[in-house]
N, C-alpha and C. Protein backbone atom coordinates (compact mmCIF):
# COMPACT_ATOMS: atom_id res chain seq x y z
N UNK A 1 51.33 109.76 62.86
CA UNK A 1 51.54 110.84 61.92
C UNK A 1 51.59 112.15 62.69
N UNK A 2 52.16 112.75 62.45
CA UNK A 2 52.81 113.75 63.15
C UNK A 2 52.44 115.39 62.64
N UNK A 3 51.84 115.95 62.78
CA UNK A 3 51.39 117.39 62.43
C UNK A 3 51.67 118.69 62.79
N UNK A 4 51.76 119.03 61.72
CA UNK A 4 52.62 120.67 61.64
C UNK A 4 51.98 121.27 62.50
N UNK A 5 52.79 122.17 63.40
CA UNK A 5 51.76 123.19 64.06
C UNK A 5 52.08 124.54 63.41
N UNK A 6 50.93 124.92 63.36
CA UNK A 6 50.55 126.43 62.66
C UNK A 6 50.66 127.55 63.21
N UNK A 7 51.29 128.57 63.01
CA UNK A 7 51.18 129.93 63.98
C UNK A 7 50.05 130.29 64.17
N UNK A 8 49.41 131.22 65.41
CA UNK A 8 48.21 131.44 65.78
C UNK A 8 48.34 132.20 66.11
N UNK A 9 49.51 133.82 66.13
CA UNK A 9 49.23 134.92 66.73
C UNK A 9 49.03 135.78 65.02
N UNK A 10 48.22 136.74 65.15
CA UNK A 10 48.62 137.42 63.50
C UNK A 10 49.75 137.80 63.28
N UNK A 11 50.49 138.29 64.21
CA UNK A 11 51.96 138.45 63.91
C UNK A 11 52.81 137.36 62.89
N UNK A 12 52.40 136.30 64.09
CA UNK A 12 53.44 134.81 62.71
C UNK A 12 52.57 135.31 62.13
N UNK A 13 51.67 134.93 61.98
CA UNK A 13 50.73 134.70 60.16
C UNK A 13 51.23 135.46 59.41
N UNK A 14 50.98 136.96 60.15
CA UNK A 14 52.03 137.98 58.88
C UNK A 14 53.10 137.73 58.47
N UNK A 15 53.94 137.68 59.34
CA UNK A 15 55.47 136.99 59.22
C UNK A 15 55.75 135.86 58.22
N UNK A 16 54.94 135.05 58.49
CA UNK A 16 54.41 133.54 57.86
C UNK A 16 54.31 133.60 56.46
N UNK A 17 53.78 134.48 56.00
CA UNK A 17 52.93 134.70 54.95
C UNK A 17 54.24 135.64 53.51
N UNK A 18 54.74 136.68 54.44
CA UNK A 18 55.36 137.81 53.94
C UNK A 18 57.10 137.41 53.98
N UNK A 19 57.50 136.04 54.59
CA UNK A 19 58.55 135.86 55.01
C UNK A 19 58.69 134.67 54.52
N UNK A 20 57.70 133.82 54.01
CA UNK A 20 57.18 132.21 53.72
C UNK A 20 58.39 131.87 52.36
N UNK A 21 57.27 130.68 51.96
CA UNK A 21 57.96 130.46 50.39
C UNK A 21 58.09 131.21 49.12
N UNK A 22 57.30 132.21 49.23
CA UNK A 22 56.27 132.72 48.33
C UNK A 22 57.31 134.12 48.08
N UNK A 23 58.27 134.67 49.07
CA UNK A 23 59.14 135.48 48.88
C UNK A 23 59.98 135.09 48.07
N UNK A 24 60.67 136.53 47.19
CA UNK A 24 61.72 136.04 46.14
C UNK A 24 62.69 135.72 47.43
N UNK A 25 63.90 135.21 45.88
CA UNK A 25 65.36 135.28 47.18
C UNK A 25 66.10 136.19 46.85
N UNK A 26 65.49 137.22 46.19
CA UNK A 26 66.41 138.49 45.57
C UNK A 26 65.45 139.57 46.48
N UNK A 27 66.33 141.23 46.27
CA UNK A 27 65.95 142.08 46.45
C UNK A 27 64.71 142.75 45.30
N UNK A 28 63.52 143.08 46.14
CA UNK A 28 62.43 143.41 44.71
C UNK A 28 62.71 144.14 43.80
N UNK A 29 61.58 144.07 42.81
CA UNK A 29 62.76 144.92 41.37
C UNK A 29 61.92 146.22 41.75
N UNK A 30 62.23 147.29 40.90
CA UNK A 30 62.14 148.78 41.29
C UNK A 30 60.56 149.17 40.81
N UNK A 31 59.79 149.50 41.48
CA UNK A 31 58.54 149.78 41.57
C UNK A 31 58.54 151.22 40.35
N UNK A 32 59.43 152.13 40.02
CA UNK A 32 59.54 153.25 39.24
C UNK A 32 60.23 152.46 37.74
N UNK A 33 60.18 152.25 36.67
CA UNK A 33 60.68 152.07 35.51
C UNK A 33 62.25 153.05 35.21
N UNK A 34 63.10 152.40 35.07
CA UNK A 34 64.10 152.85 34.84
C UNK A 34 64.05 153.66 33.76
N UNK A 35 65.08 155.23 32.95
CA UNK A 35 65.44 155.49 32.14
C UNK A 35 65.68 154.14 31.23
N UNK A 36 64.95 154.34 29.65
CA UNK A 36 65.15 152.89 29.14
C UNK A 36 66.59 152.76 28.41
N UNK A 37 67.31 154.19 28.12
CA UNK A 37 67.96 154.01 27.51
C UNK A 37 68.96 153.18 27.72
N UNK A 38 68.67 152.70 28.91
CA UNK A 38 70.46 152.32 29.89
C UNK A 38 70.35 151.05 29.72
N UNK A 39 68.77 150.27 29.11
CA UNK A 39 68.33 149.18 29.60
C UNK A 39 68.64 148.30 28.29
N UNK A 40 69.56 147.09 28.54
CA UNK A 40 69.17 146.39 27.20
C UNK A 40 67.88 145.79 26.96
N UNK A 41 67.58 145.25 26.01
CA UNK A 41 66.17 144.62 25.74
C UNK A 41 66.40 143.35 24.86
N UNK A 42 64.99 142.57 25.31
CA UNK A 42 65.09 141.42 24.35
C UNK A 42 64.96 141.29 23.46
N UNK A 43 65.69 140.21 22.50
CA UNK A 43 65.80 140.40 21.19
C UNK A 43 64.69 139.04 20.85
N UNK A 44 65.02 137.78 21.15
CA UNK A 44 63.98 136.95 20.83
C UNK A 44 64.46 135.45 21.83
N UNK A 45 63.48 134.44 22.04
CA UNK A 45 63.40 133.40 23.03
C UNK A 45 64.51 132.28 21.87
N UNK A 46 64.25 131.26 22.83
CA UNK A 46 64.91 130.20 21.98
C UNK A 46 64.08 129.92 20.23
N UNK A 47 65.04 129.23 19.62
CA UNK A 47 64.05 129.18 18.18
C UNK A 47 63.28 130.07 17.39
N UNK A 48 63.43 131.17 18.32
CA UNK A 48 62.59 132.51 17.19
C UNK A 48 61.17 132.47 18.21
N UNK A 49 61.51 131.90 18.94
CA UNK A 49 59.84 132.30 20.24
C UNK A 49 59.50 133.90 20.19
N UNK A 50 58.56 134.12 20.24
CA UNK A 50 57.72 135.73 20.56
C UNK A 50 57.04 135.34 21.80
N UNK A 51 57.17 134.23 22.82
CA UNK A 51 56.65 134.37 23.67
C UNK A 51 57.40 133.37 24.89
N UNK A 52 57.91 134.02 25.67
CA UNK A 52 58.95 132.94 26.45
C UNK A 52 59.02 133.20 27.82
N UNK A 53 58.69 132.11 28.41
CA UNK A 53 58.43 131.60 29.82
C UNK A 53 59.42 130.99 30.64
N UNK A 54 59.44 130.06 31.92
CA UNK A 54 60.45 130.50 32.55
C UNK A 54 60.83 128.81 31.97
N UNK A 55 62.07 128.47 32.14
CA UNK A 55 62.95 127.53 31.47
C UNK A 55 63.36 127.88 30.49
N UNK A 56 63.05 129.14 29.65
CA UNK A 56 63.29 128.96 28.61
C UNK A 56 64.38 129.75 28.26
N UNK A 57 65.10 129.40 27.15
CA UNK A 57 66.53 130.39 26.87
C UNK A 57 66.11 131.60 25.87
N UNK A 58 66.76 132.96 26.22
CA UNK A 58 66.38 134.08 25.44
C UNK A 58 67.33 135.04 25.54
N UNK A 59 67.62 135.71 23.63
CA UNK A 59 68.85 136.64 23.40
C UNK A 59 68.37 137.87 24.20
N UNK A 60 69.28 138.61 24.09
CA UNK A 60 69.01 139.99 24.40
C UNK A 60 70.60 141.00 23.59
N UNK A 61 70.18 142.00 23.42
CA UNK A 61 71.28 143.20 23.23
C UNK A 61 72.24 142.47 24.23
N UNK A 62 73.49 143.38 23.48
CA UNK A 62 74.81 142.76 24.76
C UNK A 62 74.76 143.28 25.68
N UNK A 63 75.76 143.06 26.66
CA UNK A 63 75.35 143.66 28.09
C UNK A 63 76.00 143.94 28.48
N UNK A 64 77.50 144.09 27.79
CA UNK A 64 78.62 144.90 28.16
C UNK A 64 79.63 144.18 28.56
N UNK A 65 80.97 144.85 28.97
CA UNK A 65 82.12 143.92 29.67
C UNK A 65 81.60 143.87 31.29
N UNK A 66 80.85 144.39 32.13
CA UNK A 66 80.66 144.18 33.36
C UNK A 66 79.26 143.62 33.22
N UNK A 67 79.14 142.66 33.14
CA UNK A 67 77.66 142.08 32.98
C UNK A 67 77.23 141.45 34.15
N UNK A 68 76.25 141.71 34.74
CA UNK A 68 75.80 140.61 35.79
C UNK A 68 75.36 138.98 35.32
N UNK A 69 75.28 138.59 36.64
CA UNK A 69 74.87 137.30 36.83
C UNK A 69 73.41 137.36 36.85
N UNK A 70 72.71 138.02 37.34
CA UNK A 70 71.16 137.35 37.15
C UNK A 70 70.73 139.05 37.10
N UNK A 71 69.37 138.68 36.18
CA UNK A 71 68.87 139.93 35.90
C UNK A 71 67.36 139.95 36.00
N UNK A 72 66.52 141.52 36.26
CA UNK A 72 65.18 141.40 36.18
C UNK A 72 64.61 141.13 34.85
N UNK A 73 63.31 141.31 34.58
CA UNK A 73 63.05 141.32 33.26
C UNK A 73 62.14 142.21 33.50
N UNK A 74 61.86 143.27 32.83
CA UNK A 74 61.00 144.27 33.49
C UNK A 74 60.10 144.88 32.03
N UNK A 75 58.70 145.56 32.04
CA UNK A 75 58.03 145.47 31.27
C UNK A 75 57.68 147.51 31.59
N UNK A 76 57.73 148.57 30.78
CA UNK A 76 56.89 149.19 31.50
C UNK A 76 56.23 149.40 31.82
N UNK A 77 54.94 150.20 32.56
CA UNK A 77 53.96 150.11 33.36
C UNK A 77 53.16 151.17 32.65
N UNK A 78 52.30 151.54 33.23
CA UNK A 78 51.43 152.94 33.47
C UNK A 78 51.86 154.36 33.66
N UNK A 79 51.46 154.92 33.25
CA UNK A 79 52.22 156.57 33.20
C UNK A 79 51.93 156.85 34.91
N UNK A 80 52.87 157.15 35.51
CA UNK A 80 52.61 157.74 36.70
C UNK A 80 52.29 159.26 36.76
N UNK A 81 51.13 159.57 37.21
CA UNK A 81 50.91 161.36 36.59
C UNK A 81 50.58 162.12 38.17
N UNK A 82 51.30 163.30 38.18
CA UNK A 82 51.31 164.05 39.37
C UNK A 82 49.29 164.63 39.56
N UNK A 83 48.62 163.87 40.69
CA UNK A 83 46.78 164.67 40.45
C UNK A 83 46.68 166.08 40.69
N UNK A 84 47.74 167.04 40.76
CA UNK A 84 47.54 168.43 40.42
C UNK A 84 47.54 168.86 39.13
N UNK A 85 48.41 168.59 38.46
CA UNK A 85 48.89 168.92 36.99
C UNK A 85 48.77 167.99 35.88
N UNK A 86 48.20 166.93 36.39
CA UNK A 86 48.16 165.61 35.47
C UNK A 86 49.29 165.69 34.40
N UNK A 87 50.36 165.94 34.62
CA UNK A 87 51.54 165.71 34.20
C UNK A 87 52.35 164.35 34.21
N UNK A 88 52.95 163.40 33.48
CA UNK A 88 53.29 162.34 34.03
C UNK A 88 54.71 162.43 34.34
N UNK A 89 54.88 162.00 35.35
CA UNK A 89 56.06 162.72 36.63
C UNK A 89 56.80 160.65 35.56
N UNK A 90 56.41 159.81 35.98
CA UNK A 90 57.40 158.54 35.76
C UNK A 90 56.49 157.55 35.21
N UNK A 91 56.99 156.20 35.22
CA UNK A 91 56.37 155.17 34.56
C UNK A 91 56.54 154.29 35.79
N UNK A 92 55.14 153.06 35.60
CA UNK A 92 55.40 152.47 36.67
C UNK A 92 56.55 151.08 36.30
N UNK A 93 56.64 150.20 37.12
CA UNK A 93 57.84 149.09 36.48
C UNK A 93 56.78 148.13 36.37
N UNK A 94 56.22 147.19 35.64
CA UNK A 94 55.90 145.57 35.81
C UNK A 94 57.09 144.72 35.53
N UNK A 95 56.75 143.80 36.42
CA UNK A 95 57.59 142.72 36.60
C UNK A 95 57.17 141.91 36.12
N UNK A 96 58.56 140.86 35.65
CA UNK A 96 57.79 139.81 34.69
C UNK A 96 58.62 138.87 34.88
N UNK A 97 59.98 138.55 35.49
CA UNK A 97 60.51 137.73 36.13
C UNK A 97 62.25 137.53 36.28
N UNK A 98 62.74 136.85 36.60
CA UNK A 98 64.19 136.87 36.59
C UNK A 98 65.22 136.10 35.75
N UNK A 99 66.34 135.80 35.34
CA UNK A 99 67.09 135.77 34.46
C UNK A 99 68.63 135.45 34.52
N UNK A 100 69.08 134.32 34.43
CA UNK A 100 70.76 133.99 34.64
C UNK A 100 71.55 134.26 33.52
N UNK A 101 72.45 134.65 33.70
CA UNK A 101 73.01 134.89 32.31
C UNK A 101 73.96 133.20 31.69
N UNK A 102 73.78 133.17 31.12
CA UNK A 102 74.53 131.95 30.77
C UNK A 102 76.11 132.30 29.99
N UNK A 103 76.06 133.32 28.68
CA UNK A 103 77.02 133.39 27.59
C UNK A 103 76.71 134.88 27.39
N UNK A 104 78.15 135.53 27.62
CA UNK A 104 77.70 137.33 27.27
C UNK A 104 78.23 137.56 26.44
N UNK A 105 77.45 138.02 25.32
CA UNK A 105 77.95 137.96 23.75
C UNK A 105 77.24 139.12 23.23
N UNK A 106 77.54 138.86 21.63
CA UNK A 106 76.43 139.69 20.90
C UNK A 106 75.70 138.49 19.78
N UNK A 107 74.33 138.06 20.45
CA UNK A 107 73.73 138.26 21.73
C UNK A 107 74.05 137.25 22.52
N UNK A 108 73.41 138.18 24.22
CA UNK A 108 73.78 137.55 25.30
C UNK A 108 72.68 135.96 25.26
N UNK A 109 72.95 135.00 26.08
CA UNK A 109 71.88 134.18 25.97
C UNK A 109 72.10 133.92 27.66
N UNK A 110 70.31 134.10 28.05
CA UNK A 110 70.49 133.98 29.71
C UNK A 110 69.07 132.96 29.86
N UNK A 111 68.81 132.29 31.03
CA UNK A 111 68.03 131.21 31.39
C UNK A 111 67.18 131.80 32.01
N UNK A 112 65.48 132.50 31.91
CA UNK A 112 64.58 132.40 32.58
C UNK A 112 64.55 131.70 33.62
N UNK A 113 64.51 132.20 34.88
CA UNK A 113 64.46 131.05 36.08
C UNK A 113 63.03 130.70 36.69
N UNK A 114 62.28 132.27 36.70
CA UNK A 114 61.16 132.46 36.83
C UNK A 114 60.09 133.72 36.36
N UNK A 115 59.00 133.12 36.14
CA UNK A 115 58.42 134.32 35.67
C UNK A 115 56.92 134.38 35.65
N UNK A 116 56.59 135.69 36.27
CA UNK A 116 54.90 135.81 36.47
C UNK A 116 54.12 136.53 35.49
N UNK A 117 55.23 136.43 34.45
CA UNK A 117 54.19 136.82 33.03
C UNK A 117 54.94 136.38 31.76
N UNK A 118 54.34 136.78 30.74
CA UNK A 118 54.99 135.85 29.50
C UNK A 118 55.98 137.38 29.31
N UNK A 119 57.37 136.96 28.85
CA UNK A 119 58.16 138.03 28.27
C UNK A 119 57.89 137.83 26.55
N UNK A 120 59.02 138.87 26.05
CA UNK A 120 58.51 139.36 24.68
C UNK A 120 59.36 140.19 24.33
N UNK A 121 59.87 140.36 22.77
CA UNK A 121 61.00 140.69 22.34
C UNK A 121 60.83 142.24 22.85
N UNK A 122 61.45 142.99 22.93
CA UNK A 122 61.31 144.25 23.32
C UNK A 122 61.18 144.63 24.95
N UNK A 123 61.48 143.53 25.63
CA UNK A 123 61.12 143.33 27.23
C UNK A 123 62.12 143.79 27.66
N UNK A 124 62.28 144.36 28.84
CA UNK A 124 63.81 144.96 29.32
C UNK A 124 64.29 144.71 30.69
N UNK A 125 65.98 144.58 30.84
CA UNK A 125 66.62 143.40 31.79
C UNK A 125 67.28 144.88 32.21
N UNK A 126 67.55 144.35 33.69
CA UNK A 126 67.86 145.21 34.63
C UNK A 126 68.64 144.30 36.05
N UNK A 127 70.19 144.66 35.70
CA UNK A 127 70.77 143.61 36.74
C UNK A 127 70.38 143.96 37.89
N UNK A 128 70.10 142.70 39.11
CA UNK A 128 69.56 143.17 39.93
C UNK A 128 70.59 143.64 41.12
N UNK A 129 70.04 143.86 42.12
CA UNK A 129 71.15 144.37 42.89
C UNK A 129 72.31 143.38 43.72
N UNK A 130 71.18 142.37 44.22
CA UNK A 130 72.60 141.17 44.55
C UNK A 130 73.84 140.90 43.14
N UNK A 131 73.63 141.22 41.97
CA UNK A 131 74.79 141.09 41.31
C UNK A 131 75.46 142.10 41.35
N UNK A 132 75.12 143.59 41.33
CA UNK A 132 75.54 144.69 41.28
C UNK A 132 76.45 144.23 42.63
N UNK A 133 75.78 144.22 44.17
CA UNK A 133 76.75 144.03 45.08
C UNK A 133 77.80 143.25 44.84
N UNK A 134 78.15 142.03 44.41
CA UNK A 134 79.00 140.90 44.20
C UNK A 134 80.22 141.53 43.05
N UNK A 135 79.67 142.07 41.95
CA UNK A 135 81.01 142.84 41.16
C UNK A 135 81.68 143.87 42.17
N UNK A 136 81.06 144.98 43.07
CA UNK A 136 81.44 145.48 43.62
C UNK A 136 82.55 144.86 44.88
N UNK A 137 82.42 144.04 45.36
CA UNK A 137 83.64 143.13 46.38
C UNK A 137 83.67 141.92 45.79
């Protein structure tokens, strides 16, 4: 039987770790919450679900004639507030997972692929940038 050998400098490990399985295969979604207006949102999961996880199929608002192929699903966050003026300068983004489009309609219906939290009607999709690049060439 034959055994893996393990990196042993911290470098791999970091590398290892930050570069491993555990990385998406997309570019990360945006740490700042987008303007929402731009954003469609979900309308409801398969069957009338209020709570939908990853396999599962879910409408959303249409998404236009240039629609991407896979999308974030994004939740907003926390008021981001400037500590001089306690003003809130932005919102933060939570992430909640990613999204194929299957049929772009009114409504669109796209395939949860993965997801690190439960989505929910009112959740909001944000094509990510590997699709944005691909319409572009």
């Amino acid at each position: 039987m034959m055994q893996q050998r393990l990196p042993t400098s911290p470098w791999a490990i970091v590398m290892a770790l930050t570069l491993g399985p555990l990385a998406p295969a997309t570019a990360a979604p945006p740490a700042i919450f987008p303007p929402q207006a731009e954003l469609p949102q979900v309308i409801q999961g398969e069957e009338g679900r209020v709570l939908i996880a990853a396999g599962d199929r879910l409408y959303t608002e249409p998404l236009g004639p240039e629609a991407a192929e896979r999308y974030y699903l994004l939740r907003p966050g926390p008021a981001l507030t400037a500590p001089d003026t306690r003003r809130t300068r932005a919102r933060g983004s939570i992430f909640l997972g990613e999204a194929t489009l299957l049929h772009n309609g009114n409504p669109a219906v796209l395939m949860v692929e993965r997801a690190r939290r439960e989505i929910r009607p009112g959740d909001y999709l944000l094509a990510t940038e590997d699709a944005s690049e691909n319409q572009d060439g």
